[in-house]
N, C-alpha and C. Protein backbone atom coordinates (compact mmCIF):
# COMPACT_ATOMS: atom_id res chain seq x y z
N UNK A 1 164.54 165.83 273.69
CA UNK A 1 164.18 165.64 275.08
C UNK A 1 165.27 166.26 275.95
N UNK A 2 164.82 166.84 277.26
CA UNK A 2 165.98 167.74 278.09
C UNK A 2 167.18 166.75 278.66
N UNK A 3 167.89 166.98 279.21
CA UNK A 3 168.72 166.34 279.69
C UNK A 3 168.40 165.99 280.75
N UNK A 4 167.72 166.50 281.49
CA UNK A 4 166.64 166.00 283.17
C UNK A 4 166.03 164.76 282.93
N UNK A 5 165.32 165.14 281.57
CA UNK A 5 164.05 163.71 281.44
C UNK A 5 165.10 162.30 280.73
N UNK A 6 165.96 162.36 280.05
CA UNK A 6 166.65 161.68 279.78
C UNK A 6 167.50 160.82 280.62
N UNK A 7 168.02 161.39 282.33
CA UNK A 7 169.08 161.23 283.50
C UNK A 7 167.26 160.72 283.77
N UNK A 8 166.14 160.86 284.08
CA UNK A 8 165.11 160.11 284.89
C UNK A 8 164.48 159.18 283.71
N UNK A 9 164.80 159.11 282.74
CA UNK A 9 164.40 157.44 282.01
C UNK A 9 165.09 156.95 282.40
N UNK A 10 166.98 157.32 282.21
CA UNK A 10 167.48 155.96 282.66
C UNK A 10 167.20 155.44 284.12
N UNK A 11 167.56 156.28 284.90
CA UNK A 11 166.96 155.88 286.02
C UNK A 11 165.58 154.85 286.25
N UNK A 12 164.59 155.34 285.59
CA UNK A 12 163.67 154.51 285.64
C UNK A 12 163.94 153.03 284.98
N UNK A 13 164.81 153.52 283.93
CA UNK A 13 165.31 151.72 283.43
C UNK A 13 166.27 151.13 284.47
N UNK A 14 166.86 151.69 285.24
CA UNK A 14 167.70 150.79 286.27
C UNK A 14 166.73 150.63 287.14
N UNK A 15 166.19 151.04 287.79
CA UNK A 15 164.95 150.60 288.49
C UNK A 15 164.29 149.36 288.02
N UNK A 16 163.28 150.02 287.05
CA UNK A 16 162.66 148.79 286.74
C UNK A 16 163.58 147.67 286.30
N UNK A 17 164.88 147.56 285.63
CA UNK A 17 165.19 146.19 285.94
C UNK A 17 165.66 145.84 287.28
N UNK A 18 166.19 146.13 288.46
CA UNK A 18 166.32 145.81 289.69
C UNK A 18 165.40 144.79 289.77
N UNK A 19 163.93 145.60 289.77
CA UNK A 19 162.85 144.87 290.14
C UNK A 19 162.72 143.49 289.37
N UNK A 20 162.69 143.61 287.72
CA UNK A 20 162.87 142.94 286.98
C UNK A 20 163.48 141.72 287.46
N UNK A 21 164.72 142.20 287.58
CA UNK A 21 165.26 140.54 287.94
C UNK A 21 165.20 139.57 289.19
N UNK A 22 164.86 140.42 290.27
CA UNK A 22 163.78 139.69 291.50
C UNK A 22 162.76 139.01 291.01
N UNK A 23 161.54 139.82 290.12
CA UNK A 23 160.97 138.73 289.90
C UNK A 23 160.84 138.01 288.99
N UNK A 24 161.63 138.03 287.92
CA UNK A 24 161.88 136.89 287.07
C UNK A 24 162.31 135.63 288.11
N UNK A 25 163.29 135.89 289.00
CA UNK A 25 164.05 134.65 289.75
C UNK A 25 162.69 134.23 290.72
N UNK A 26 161.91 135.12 291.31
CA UNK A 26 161.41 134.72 292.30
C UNK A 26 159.66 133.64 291.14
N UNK A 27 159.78 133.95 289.78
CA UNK A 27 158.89 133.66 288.59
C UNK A 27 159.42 132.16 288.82
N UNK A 28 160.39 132.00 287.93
CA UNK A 28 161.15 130.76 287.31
C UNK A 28 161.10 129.77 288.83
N UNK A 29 161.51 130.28 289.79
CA UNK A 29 161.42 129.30 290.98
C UNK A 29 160.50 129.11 291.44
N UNK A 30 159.75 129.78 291.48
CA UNK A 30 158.38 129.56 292.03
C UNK A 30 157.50 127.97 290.74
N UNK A 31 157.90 128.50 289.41
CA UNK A 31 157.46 127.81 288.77
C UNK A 31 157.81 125.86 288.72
N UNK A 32 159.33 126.34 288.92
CA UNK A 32 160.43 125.28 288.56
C UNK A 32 159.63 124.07 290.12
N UNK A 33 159.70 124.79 291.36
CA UNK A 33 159.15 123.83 292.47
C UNK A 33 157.83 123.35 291.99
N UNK A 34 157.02 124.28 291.62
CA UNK A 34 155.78 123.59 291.14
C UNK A 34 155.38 122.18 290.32
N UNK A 35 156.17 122.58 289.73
CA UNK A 35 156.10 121.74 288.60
C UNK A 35 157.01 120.37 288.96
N UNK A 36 158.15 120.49 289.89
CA UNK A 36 158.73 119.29 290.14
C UNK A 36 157.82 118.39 291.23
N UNK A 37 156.78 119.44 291.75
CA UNK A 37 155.96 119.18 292.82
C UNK A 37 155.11 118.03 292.35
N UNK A 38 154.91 118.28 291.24
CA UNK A 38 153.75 117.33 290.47
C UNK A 38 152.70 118.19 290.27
N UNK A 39 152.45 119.68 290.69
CA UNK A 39 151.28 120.23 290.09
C UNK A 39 150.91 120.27 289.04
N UNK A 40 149.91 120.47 288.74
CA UNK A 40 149.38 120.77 286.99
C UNK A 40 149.04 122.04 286.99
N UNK A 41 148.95 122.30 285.71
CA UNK A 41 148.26 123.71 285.77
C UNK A 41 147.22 124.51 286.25
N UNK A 42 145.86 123.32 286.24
CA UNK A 42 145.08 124.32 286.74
C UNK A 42 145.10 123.71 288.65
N UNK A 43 146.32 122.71 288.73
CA UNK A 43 146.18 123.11 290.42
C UNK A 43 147.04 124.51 290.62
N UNK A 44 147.82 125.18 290.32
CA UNK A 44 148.70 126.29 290.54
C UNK A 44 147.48 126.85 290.33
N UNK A 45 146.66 127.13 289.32
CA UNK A 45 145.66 128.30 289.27
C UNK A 45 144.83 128.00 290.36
N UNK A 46 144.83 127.00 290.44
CA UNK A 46 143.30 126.67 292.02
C UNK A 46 144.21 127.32 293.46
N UNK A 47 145.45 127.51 293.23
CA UNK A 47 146.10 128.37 294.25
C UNK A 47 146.77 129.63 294.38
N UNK A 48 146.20 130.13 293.04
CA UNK A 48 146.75 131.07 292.43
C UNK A 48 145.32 132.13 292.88
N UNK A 49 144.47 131.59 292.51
CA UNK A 49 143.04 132.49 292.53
C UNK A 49 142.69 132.94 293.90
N UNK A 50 142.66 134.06 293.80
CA UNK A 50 142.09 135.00 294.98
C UNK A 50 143.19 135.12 296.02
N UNK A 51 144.28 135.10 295.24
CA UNK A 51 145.79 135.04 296.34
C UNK A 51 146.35 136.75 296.43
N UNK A 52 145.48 137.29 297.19
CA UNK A 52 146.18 138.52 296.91
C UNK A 52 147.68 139.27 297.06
N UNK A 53 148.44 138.32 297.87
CA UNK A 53 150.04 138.10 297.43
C UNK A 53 150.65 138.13 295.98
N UNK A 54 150.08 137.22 295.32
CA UNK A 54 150.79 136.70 294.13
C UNK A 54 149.86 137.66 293.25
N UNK A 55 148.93 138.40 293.12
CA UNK A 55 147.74 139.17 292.49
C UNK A 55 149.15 140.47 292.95
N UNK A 56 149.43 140.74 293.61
CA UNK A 56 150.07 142.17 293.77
C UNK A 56 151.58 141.69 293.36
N UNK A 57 152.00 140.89 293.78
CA UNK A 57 153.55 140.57 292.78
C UNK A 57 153.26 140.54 291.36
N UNK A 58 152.26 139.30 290.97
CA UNK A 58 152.29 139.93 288.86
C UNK A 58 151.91 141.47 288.61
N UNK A 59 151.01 142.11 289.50
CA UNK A 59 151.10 143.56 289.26
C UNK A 59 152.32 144.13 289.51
N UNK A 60 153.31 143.88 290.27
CA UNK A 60 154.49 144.91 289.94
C UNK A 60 155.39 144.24 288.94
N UNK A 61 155.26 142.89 288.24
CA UNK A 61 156.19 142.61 287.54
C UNK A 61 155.43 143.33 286.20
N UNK A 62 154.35 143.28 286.00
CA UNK A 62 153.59 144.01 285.00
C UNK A 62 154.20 145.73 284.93
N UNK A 63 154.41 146.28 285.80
CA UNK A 63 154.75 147.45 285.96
C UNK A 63 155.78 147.59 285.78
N UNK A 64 156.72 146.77 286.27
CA UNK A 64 158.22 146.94 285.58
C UNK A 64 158.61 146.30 283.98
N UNK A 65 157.61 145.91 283.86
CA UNK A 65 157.68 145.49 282.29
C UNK A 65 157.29 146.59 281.24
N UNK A 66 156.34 147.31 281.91
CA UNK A 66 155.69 148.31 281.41
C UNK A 66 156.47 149.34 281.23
N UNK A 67 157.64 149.95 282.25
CA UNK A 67 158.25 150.34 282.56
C UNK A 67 159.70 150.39 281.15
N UNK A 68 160.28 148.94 281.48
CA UNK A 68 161.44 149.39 281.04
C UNK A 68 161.75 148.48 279.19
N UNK A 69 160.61 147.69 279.13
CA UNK A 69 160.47 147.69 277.84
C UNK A 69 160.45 149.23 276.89
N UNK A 70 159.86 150.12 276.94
CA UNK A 70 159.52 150.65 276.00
C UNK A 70 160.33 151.71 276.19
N UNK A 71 161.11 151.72 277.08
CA UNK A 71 162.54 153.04 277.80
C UNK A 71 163.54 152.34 276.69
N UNK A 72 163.25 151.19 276.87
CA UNK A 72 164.62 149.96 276.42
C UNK A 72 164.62 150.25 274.26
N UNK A 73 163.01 149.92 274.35
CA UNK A 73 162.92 149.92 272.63
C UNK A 73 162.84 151.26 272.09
N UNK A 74 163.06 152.82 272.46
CA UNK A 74 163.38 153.89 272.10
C UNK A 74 164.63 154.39 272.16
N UNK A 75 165.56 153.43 273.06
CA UNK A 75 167.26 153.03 272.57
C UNK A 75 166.88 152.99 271.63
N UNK A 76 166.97 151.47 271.25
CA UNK A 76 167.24 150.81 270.57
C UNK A 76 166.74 151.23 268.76
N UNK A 77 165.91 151.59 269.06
CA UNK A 77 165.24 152.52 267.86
C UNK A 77 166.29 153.71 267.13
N UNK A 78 166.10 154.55 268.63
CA UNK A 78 166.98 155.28 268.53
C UNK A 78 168.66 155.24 267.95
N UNK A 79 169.36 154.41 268.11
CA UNK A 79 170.28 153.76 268.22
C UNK A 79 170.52 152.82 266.66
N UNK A 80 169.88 152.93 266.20
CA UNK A 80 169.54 151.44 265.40
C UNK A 80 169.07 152.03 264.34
N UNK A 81 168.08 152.67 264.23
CA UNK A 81 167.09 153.11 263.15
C UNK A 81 167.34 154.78 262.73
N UNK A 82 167.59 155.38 263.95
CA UNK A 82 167.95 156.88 264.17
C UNK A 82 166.42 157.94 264.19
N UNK A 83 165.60 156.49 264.75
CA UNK A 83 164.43 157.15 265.26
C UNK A 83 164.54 158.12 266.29
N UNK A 84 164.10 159.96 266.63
CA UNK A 84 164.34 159.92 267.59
C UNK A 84 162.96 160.75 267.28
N UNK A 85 162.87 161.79 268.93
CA UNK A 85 161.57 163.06 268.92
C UNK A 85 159.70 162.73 269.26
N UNK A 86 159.39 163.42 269.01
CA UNK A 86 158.10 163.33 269.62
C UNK A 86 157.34 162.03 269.09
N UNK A 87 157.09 161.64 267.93
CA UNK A 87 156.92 160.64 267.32
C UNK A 87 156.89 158.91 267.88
N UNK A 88 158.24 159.26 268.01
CA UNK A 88 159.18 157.80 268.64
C UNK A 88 158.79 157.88 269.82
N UNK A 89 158.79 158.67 270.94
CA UNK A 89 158.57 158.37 272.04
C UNK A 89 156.62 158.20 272.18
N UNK A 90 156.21 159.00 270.91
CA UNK A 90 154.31 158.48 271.51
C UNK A 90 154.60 156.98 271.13
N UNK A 91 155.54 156.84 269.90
CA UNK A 91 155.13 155.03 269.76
C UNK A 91 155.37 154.44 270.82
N UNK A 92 156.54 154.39 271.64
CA UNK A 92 157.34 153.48 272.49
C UNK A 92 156.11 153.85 273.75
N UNK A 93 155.78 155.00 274.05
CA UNK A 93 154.48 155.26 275.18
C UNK A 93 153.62 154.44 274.92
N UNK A 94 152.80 154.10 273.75
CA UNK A 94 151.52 153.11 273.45
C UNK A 94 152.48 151.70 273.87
N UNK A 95 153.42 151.54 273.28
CA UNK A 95 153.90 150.03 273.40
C UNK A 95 153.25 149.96 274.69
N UNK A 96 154.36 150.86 275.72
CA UNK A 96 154.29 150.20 276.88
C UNK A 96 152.52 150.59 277.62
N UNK A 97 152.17 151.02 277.50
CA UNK A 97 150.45 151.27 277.82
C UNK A 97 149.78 150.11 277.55
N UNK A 98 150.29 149.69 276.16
CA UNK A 98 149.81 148.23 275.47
C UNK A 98 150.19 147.09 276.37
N UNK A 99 151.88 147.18 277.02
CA UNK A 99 152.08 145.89 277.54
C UNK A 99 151.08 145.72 278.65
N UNK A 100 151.24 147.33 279.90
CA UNK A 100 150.47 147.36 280.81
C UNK A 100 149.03 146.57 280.95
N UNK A 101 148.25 147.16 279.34
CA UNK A 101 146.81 146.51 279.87
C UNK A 101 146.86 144.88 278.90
N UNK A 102 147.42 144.67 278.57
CA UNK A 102 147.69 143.32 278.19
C UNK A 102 148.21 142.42 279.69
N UNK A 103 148.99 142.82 279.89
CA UNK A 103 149.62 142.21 281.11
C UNK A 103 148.74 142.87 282.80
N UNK A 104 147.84 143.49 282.38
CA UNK A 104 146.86 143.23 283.45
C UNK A 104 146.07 142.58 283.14
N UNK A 105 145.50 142.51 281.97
CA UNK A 105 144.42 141.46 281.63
C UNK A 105 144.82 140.32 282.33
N UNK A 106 145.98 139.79 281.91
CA UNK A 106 146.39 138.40 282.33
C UNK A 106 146.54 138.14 283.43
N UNK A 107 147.13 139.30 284.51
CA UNK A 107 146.63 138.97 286.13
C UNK A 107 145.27 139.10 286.16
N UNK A 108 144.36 140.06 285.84
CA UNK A 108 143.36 139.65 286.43
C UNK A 108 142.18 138.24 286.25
N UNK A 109 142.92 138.37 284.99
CA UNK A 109 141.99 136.58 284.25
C UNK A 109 142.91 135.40 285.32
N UNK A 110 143.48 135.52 285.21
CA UNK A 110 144.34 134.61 286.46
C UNK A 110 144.32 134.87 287.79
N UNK A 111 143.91 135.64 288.52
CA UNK A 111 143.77 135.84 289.53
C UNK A 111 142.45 136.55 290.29
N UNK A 112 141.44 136.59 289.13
CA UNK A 112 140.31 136.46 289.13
C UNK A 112 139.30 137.07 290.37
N UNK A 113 139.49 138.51 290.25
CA UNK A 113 138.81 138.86 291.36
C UNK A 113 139.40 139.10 292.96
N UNK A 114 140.69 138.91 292.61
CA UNK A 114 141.58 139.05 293.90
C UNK A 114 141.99 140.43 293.98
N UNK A 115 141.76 141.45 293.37
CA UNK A 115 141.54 143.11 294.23
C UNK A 115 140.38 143.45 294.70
N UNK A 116 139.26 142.65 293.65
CA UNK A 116 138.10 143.01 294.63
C UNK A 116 137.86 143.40 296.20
């Protein structure tokens, strides 16, 4: 891989964790009040559904997951195993394609119609 595309993965991995760790914190707290609140689960989902706020925040945490997981596990491969080349990077591409529509599934089953 060139040295261009290599200086714009990492980049894209500092990026996407930036984002990353906003919303993990803004995840865990959001959760942590809930739950001390006395909600249950499916009251968070009864306020969760059709919230197109929180429908576009799990979409960018989905995206930065998508993002810097699979930047992260072609290190590490790399690094580790001495995976490198065209190969390694289609795997680590499906990973993250995989997390993407996995982790849209789950916003949209949870949030159910809120891009409509």
């Amino acid at each position: 891989m060139s040295r261009r595309t290599e200086v714009l993965l990492w980049g894209a991995q500092r990026l996407s964790a930036m984002v990353l760790a906003l919303c993990v914190v803004v995840h865990l707290v959001t959760m942590i009040l809930a739950v001390r609140s006395g909600l249950s689960g499916a009251e968070i989902l009864g306020r969760t559904q059709g919230n197109v706020a929180w429908f576009a925040f799990y979409t960018l945490f989905v995206a930065a997951v998508s993002v810097h997981a699979p930047i992260g596990l072609r290190t590490i491969l790399g690094e580790t195993l001495g995976w490198r080349g065209s190969a390694t990077n289609l795997l680590v591409s499906a990973f993250g394609i995989a997390l993407a529509l996995w982790g849209l599934r789950a916003v949209f089953a949870v949030f159910g119609g809120a891009a409509s």
